[in-house]
C-alpha atoms as a PDB file:
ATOM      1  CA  UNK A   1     -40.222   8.340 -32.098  1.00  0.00           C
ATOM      2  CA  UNK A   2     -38.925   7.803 -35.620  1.00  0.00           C
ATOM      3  CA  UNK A   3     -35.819   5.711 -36.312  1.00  0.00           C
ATOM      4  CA  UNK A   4     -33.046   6.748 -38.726  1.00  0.00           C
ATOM      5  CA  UNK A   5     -32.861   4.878 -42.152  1.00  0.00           C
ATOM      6  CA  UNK A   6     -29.102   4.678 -41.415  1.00  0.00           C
ATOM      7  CA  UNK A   7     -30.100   3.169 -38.080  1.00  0.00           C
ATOM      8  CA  UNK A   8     -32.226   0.444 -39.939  1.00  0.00           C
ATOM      9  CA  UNK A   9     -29.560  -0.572 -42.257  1.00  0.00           C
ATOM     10  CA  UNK A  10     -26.558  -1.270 -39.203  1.00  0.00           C
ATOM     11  CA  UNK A  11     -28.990  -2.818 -36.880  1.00  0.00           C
ATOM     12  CA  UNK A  12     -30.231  -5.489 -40.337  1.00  0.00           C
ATOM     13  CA  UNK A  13     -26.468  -5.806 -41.052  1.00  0.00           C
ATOM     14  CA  UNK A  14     -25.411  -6.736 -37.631  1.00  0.00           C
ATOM     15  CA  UNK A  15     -28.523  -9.152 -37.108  1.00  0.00           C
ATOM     16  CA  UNK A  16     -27.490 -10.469 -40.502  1.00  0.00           C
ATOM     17  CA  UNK A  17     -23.759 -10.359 -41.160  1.00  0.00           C
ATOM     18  CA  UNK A  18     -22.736 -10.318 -44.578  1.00  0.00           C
ATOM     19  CA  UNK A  19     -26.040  -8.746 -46.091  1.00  0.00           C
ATOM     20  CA  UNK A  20     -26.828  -6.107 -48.337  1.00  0.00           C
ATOM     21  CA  UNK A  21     -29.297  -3.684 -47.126  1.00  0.00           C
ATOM     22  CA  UNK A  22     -31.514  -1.042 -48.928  1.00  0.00           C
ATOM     23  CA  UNK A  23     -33.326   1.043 -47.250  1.00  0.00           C
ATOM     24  CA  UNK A  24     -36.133   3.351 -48.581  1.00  0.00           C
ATOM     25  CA  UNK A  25     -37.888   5.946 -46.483  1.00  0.00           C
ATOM     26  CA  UNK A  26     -41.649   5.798 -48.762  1.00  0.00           C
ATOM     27  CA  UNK A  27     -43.648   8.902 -47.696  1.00  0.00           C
ATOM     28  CA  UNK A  28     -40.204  11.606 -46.740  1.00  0.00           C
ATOM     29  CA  UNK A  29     -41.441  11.469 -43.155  1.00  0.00           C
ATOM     30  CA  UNK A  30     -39.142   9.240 -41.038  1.00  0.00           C
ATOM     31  CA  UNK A  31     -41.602   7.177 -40.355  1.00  0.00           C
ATOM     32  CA  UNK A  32     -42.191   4.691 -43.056  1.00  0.00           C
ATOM     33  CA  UNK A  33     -39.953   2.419 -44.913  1.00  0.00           C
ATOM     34  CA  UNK A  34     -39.083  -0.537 -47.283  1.00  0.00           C
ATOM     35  CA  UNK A  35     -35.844  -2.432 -46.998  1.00  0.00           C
ATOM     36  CA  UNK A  36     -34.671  -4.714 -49.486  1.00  0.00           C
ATOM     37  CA  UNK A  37     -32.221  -7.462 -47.969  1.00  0.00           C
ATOM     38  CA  UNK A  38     -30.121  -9.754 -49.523  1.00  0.00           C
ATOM     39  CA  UNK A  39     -28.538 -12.307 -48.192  1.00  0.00           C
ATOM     40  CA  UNK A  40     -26.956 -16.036 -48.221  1.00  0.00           C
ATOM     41  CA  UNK A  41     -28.617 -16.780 -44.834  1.00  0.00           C
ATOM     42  CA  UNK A  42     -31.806 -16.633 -46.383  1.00  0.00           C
ATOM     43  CA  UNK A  43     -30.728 -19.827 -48.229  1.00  0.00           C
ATOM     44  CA  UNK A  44     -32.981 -22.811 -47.672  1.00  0.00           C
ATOM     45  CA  UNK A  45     -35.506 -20.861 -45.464  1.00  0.00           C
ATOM     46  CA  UNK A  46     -38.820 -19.949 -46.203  1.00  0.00           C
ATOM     47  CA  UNK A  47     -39.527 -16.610 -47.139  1.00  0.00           C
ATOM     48  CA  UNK A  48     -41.603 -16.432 -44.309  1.00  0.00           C
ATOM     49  CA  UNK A  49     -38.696 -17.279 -41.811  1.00  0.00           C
ATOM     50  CA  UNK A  50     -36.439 -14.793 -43.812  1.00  0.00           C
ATOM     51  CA  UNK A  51     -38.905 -11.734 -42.710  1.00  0.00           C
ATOM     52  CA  UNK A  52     -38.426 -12.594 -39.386  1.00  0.00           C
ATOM     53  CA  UNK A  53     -34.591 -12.393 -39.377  1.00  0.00           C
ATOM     54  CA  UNK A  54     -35.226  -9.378 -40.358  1.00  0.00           C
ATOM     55  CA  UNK A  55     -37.234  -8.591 -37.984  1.00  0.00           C
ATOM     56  CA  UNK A  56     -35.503 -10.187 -35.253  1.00  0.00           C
ATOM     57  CA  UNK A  57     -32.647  -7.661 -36.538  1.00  0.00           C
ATOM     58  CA  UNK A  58     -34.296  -4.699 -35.709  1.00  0.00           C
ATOM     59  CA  UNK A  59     -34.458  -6.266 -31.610  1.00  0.00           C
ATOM     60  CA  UNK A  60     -38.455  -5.723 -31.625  1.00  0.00           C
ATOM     61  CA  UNK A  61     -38.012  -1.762 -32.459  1.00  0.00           C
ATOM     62  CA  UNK A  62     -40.938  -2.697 -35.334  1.00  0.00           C
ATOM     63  CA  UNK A  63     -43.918  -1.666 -34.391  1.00  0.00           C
ATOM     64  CA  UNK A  64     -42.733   0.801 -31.418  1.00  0.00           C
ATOM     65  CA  UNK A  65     -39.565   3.176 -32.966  1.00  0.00           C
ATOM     66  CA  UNK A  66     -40.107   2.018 -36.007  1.00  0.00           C
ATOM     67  CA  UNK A  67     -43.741   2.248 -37.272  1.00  0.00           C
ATOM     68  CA  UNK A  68     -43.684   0.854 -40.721  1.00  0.00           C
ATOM     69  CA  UNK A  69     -41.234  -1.384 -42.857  1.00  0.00           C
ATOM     70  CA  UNK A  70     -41.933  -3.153 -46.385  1.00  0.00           C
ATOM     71  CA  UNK A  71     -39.855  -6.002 -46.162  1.00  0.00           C
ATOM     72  CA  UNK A  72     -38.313  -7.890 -49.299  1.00  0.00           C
ATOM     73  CA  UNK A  73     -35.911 -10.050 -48.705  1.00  0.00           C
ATOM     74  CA  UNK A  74     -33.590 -11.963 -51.745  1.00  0.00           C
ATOM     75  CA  UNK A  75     -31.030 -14.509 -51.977  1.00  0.00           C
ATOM     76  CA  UNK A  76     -27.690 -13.055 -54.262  1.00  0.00           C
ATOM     77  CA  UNK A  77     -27.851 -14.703 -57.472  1.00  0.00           C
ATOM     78  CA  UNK A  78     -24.653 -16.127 -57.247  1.00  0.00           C
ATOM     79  CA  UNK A  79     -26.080 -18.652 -54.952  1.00  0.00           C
ATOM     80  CA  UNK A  80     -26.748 -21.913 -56.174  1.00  0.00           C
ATOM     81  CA  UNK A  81     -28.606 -24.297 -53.420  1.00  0.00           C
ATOM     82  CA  UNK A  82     -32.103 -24.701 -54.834  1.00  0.00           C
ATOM     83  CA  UNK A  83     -33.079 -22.282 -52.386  1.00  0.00           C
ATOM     84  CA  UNK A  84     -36.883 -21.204 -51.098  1.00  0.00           C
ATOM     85  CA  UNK A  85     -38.037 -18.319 -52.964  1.00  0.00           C
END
């Protein structure tokens, strides 16, 4: 079963309040897709441990309703915290 790219983005957003969310369905079909996330919570993380908010977000639909997602995750620019990159 395929998940929505509109689905994607609310269930990232409410996971991650406050972040802007891209998503990209890659091949047309529904079934793969890249989202580009960026967020201040990613501040002082690792990038590492700013995937898996991500994919905490989606509430373990990754992998089973959702069969593919590129994951890039950025911190806005108008942060200044010597962050993680």
């Amino acid at each position: 079963m395929a998940m929505d790219a509109s689905e994607i983005e609310r269930m990232i957003r409410a996971g991650i309040p406050g972040a802007d969310v891209r998503i990209e369905d890659l091949r047309g079909d529904g079934d793969h897709y890249a989202a580009v996330v960026t967020a201040d919570a990613f501040v002082g993380k690792s990038r590492v441990m700013q995937h898996r908010m991500v994919q905490e977000a989606l509430q373990g639909k990754l992998g089973t309703d959702l069969h593919a997602l590129q994951i890039h995750t950025r911190i806005p620019d108008n942060t200044d915290k010597g962050t993680i990159q």
